[in-house]
N, C-alpha and C. Protein backbone atom coordinates (compact mmCIF):
# COMPACT_ATOMS: atom_id res chain seq x y z
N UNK A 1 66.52 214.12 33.14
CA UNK A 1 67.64 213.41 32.59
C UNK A 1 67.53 211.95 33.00
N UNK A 2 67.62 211.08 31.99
CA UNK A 2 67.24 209.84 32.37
C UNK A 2 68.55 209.27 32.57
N UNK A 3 68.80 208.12 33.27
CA UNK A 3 70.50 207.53 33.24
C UNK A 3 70.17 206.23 34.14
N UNK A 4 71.06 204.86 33.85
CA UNK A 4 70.91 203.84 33.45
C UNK A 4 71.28 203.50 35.05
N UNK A 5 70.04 202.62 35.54
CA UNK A 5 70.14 202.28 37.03
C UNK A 5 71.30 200.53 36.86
N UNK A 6 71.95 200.35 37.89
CA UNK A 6 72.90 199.39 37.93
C UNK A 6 72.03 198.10 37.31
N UNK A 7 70.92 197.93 37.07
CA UNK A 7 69.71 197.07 36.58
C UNK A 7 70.43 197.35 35.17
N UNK A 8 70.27 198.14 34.24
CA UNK A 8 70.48 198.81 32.45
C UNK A 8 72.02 198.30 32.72
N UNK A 9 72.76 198.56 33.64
CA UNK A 9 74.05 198.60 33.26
C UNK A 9 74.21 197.11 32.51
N UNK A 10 73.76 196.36 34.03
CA UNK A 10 74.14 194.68 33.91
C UNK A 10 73.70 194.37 32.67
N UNK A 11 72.30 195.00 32.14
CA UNK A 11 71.61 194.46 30.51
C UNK A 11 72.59 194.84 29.37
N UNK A 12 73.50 195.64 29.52
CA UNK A 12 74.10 195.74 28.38
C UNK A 12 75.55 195.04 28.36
N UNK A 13 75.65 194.12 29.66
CA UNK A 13 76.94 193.40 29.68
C UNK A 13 76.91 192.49 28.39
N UNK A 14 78.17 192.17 27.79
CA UNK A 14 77.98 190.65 27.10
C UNK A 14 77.12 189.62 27.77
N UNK A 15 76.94 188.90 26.94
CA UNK A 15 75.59 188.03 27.39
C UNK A 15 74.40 188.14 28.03
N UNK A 16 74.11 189.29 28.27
CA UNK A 16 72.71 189.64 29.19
C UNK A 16 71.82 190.28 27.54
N UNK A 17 70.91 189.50 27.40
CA UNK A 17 69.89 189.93 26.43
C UNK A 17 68.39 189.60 27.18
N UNK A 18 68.11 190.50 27.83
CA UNK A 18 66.37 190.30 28.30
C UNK A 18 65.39 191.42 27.36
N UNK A 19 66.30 192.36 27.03
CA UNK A 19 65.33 193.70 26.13
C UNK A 19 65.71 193.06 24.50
N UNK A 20 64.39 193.84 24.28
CA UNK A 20 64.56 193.67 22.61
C UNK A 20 65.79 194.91 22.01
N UNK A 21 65.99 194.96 20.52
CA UNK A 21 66.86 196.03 20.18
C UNK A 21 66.64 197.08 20.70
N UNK A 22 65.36 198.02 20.51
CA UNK A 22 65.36 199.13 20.95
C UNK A 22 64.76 199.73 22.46
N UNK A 23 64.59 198.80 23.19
CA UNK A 23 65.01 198.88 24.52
C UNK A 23 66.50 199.24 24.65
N UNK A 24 67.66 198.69 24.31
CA UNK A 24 68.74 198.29 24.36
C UNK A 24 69.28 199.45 23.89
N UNK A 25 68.86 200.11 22.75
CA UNK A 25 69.30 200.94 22.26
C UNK A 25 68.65 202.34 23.12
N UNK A 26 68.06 202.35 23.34
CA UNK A 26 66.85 203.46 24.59
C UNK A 26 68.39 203.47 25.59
N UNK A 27 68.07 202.24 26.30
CA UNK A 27 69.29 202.10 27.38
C UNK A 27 70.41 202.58 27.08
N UNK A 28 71.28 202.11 25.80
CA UNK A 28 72.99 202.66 25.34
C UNK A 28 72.54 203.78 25.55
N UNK A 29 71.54 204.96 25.16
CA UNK A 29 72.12 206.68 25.05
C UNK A 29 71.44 207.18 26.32
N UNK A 30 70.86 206.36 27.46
CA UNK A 30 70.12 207.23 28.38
C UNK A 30 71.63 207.15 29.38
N UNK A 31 72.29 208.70 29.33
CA UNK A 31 73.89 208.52 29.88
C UNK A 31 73.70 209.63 31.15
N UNK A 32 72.62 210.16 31.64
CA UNK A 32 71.90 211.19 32.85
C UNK A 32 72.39 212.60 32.34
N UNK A 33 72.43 212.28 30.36
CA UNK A 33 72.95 214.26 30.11
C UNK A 33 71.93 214.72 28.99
N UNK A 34 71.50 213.74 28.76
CA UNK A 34 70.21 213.56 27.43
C UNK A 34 68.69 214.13 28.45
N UNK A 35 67.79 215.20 27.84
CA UNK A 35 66.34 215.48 28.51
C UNK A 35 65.97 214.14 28.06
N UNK A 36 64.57 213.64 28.91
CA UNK A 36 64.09 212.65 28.68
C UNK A 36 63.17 213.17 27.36
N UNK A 37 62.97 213.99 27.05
CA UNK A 37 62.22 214.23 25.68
C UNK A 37 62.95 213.89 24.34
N UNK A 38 64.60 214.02 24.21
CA UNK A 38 65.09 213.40 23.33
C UNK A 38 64.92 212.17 22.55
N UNK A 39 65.46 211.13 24.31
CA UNK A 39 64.99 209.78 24.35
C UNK A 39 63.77 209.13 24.08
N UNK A 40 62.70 209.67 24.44
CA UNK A 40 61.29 209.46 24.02
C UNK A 40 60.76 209.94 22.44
N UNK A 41 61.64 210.50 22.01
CA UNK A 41 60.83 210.93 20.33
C UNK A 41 61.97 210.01 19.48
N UNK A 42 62.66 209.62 20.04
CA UNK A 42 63.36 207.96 19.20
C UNK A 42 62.34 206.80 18.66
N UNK A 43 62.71 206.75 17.33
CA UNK A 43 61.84 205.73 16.67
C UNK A 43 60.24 206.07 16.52
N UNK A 44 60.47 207.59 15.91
CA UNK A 44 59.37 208.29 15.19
C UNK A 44 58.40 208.45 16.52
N UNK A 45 58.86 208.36 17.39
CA UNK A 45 57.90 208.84 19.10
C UNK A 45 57.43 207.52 19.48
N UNK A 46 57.94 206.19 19.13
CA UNK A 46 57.73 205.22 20.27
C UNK A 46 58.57 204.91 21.11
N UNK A 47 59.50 206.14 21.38
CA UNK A 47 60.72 206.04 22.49
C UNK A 47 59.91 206.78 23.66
N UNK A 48 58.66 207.05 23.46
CA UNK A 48 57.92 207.12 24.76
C UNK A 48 57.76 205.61 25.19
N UNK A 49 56.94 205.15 24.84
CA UNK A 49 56.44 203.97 25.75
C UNK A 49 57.79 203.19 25.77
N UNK A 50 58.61 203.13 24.79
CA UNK A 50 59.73 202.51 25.65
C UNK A 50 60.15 202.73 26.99
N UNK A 51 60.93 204.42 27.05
CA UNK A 51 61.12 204.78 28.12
C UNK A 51 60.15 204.78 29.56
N UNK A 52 59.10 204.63 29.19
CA UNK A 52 58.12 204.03 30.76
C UNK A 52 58.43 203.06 30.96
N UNK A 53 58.76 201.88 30.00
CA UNK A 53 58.56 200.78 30.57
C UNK A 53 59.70 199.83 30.95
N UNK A 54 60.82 201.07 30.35
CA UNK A 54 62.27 200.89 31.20
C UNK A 54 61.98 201.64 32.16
N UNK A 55 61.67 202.96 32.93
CA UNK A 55 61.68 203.47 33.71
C UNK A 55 60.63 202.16 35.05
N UNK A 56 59.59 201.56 34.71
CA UNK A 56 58.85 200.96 35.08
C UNK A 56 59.35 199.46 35.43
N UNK A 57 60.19 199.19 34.98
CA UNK A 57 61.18 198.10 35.11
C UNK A 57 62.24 197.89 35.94
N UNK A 58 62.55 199.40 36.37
CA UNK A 58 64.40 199.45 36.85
C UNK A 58 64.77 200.10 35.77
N UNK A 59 65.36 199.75 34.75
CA UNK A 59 66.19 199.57 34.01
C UNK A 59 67.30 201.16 34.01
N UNK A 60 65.74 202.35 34.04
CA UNK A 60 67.01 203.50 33.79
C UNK A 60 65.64 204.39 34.99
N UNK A 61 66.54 205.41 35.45
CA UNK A 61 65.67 206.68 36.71
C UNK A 61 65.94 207.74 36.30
N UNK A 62 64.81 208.80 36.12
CA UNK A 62 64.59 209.79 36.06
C UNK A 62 65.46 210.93 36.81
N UNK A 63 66.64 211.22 36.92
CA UNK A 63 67.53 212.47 37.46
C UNK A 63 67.09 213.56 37.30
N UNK A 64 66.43 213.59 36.92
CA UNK A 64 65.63 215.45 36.15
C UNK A 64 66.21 216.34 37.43
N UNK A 65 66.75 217.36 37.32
CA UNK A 65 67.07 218.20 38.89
C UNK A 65 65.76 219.31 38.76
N UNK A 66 65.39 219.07 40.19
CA UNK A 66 63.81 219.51 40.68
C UNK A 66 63.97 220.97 39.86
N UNK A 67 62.89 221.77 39.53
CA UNK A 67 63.54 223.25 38.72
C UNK A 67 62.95 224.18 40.19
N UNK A 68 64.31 224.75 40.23
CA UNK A 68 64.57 226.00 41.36
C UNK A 68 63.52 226.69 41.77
N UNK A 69 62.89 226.81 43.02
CA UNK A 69 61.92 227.73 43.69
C UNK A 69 61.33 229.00 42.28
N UNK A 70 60.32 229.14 42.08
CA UNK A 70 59.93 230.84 41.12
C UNK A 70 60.40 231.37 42.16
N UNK A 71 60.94 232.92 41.45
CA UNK A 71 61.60 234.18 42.41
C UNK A 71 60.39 234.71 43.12
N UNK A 72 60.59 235.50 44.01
CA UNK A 72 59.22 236.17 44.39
C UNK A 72 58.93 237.51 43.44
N UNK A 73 57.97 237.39 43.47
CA UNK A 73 57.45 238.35 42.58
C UNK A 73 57.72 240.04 42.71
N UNK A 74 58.20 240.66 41.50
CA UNK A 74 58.91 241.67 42.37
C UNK A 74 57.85 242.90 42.03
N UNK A 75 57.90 244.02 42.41
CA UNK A 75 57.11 244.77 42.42
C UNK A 75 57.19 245.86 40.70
N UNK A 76 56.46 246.38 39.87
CA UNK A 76 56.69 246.73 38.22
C UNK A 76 57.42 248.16 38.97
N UNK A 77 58.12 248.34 38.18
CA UNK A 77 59.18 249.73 37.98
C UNK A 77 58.00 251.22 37.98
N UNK A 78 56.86 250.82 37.38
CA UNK A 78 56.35 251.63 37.41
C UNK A 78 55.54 252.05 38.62
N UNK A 79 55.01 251.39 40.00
CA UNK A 79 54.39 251.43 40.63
C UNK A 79 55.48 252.07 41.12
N UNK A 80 57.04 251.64 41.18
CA UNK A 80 57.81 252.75 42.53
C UNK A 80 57.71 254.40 41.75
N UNK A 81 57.62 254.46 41.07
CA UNK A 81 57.38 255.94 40.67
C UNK A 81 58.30 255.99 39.71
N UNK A 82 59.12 255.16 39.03
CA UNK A 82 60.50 255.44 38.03
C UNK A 82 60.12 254.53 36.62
N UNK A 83 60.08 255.22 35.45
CA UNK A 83 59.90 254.50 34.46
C UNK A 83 61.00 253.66 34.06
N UNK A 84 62.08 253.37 34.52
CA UNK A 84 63.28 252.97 34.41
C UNK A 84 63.57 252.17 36.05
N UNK A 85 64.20 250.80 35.57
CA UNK A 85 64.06 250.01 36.84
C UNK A 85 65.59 250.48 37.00
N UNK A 86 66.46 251.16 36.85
CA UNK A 86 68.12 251.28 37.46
C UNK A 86 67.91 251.69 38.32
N UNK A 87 68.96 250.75 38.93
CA UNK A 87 69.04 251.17 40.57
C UNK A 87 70.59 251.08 41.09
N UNK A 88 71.12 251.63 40.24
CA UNK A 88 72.71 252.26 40.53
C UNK A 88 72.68 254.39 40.93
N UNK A 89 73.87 254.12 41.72
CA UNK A 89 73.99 255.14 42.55
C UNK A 89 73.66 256.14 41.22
N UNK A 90 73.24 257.51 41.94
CA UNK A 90 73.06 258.73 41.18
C UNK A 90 74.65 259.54 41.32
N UNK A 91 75.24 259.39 39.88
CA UNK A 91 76.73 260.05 40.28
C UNK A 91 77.02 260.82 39.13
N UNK A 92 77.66 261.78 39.53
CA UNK A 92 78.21 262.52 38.09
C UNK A 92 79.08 261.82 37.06
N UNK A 93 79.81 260.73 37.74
CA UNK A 93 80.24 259.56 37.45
C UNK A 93 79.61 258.75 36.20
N UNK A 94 78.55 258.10 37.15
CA UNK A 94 77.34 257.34 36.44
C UNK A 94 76.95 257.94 34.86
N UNK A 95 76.59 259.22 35.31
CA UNK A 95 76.05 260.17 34.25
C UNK A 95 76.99 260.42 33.30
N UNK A 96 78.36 260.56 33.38
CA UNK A 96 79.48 260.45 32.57
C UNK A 96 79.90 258.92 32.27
N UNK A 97 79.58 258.17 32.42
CA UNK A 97 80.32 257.26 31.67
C UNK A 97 78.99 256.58 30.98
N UNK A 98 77.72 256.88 31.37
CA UNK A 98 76.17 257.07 30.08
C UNK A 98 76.56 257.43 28.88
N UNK A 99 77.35 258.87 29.35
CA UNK A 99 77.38 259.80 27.47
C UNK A 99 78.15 258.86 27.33
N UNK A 100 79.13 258.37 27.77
CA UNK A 100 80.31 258.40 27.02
C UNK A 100 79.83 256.52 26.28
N UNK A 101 79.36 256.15 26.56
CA UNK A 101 78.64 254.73 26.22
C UNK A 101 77.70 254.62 25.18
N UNK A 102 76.83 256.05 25.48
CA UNK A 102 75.97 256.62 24.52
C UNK A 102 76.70 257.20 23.22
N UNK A 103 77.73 258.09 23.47
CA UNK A 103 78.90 258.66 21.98
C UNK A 103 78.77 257.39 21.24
N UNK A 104 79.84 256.01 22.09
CA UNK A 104 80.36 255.14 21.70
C UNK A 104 78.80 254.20 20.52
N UNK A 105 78.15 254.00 21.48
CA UNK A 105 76.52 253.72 20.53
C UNK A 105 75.88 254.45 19.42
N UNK A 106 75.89 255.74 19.53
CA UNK A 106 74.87 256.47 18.97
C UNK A 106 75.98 257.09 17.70
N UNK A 107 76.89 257.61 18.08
CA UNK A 107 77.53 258.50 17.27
C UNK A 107 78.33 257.75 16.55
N UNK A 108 79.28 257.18 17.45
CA UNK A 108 80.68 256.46 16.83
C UNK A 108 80.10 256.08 15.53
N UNK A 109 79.60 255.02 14.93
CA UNK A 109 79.37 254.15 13.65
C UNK A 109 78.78 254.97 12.71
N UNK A 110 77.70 256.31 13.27
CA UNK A 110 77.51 256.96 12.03
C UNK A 110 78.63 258.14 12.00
N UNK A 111 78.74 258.60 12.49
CA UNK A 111 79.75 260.33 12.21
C UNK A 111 80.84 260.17 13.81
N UNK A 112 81.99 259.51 12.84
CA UNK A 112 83.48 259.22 13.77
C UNK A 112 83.83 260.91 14.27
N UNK A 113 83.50 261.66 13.75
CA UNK A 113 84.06 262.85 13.89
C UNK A 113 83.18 263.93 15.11
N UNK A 114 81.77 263.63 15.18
CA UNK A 114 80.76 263.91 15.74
C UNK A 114 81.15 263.04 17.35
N UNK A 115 81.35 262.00 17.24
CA UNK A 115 81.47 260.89 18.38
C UNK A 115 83.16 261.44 19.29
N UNK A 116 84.23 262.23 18.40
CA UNK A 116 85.09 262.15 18.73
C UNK A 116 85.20 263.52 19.40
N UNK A 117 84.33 264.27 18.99
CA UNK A 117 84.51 265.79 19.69
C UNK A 117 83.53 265.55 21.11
N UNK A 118 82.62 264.31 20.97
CA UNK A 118 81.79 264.28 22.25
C UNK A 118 82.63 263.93 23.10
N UNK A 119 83.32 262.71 23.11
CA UNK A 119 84.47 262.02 23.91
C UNK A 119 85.40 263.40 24.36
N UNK A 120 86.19 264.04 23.84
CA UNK A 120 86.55 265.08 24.30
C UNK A 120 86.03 266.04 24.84
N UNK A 121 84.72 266.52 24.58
CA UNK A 121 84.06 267.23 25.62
C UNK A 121 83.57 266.92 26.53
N UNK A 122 83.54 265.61 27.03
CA UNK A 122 83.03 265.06 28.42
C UNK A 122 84.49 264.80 28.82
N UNK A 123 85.62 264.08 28.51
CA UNK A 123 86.82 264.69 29.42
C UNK A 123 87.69 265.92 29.99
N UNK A 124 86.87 266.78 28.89
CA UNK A 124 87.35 268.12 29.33
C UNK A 124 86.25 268.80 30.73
N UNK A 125 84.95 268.00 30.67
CA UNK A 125 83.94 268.83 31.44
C UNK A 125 84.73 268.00 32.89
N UNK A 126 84.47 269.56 33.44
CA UNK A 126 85.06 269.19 35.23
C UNK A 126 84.14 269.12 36.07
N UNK A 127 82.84 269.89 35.69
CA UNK A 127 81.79 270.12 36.80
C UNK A 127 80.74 269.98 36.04
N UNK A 128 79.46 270.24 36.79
CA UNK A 128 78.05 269.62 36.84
C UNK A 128 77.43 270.20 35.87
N UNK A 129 77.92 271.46 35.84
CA UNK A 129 77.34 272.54 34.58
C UNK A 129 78.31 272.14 33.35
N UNK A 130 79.46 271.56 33.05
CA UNK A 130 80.46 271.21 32.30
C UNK A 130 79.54 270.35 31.47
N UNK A 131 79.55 269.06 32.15
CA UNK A 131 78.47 267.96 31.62
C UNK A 131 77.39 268.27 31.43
N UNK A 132 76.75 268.78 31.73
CA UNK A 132 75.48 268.90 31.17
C UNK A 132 75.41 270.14 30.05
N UNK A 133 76.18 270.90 29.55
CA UNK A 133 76.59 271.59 28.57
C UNK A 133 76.22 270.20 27.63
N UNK A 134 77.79 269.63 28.00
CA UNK A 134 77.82 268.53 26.66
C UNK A 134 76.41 267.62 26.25
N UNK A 135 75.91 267.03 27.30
CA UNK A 135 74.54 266.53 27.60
C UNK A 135 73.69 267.06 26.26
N UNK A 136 73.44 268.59 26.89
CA UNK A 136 72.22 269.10 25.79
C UNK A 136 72.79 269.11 24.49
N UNK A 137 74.05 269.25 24.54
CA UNK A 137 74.67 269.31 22.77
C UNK A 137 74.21 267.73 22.05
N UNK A 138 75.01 266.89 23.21
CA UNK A 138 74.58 265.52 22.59
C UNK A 138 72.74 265.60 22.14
N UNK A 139 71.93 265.48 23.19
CA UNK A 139 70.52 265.48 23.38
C UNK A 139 70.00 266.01 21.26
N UNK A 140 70.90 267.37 21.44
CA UNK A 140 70.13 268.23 20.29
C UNK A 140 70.29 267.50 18.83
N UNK A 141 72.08 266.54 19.27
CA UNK A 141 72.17 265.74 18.00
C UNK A 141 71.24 264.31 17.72
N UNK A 142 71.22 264.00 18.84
CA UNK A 142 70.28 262.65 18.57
C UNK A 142 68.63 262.46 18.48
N UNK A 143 68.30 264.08 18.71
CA UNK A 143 67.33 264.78 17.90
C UNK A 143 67.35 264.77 16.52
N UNK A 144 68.27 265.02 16.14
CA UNK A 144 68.53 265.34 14.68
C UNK A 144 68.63 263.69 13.82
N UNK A 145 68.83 262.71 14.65
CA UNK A 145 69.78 261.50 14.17
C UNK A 145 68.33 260.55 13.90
N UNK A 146 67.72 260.65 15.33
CA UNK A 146 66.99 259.65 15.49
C UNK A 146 65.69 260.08 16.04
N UNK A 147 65.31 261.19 16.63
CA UNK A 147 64.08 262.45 16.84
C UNK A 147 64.49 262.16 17.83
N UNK A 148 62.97 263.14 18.61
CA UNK A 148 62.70 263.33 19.24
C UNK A 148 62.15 262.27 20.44
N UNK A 149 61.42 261.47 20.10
CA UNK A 149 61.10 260.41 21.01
C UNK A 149 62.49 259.76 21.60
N UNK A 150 63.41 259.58 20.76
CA UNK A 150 65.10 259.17 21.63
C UNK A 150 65.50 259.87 22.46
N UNK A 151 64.92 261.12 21.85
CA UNK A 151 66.15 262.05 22.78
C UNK A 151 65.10 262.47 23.59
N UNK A 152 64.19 262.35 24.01
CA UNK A 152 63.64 262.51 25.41
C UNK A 152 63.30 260.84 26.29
N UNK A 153 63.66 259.88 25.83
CA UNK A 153 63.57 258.89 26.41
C UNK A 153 65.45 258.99 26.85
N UNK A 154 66.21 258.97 26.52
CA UNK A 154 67.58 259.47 26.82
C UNK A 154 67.70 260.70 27.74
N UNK A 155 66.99 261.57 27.42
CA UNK A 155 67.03 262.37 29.07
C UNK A 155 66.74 262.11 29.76
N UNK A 156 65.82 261.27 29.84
CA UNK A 156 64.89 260.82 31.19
C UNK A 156 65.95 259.70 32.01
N UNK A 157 66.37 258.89 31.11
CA UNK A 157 67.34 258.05 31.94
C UNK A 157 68.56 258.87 31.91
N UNK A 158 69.13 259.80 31.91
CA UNK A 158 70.31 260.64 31.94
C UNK A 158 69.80 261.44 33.56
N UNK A 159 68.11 261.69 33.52
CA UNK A 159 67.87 262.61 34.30
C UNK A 159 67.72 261.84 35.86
N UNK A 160 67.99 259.78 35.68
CA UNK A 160 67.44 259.22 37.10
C UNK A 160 68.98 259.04 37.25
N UNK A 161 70.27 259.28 36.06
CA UNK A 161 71.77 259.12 36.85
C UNK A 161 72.45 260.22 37.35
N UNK A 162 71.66 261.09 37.15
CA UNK A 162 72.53 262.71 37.87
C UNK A 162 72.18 262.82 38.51
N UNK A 163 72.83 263.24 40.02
CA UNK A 163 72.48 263.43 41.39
C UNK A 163 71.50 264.35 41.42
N UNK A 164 70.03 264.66 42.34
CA UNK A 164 69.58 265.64 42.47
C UNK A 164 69.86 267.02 42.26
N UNK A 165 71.16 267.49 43.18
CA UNK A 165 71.77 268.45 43.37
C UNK A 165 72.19 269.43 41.61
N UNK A 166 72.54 268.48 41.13
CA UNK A 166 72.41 268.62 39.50
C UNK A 166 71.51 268.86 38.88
N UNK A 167 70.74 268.16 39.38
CA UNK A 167 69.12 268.50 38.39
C UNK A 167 68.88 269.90 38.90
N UNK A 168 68.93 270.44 40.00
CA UNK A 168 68.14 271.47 40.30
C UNK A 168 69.21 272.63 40.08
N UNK A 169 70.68 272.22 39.39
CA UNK A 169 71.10 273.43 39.38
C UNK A 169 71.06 274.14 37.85
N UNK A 170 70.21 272.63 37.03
CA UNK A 170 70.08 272.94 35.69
C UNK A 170 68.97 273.55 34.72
């Protein structure tokens, strides 16, 4: 971000003419909120060498804010053993408010009526075997909707939000 050192200011007082027009005009819009790439492709791209040779002058300074440290590099989802990088708790919870996100996605917009008996069968399910009843019902429809490749990429992430204890009682 380029912006006008107390040098640019004084040049654009009344009576101070040392720059030609489009110096002057370089100077009026360099306000430190403009990239300096804007300013430089002024006047079909000789708002480069302008801008050096105001920058080279005084006239206006480079503010650019330094760009933030790179993150450290994190390790691929697949090397920890999970094809899926979530890393929220495993809850029956979790796993219920999936379907119910999933109804709202998958079902709702094509078959209101299909979406509305799911919603009710996941508030009616109380326990682990409850939900996962509804689970495979859903699973068998979005088989039908969208195949097979959905509905086993949808179990698989259904299968990293249900607690262990669940998986193995199913």
């Amino acid at each position: 971000m380029l912006n006008k050192t107390d040098k640019g200011r004084a040049e654009l007082q009344p009576g101070q003419r040392t720059l030609g027009q489009r110096e002057r005009a370089v100077l009026l819009v360099a306000d430190g909120r403009k990239a300096s790439a804007s300013l430089e492709a002024l006047f079909g791209g000789l708002g480069a060498d302008i801008v050096r040779g105001l920058l080279a002058q005084g006239y206006i300074v480079d503010e650019t804010p330094l760009a933030p440290p790179a993150p450290p590099p994190t390790e691929p989802a697949a090397s920890k053993g999970s094809v899926d990088a979530f890393s929220g708790p495993r809850s029956l919870a979790s796993a219920r408010m999936f379907l119910f996100d999933l109804s709202e996605r998958m079902f709702a917009p094509r078959d209101k009526a299909l979406a509305l008996h799911f919603r009710d069968a996941l508030r009616e399910a109380r326990d682990a075997g409850a939900m996962l009843a509804v689970s495979r019902e859903m699973l068998v429809a979005i088989e039908r909707m969208a195949g097979a490749d959905r509905a086993d990429a949808i179990s698989e992430r259904l299968a990293k939000l249900l607690p262990e204890s669940a998986l193995q009682d199913a």
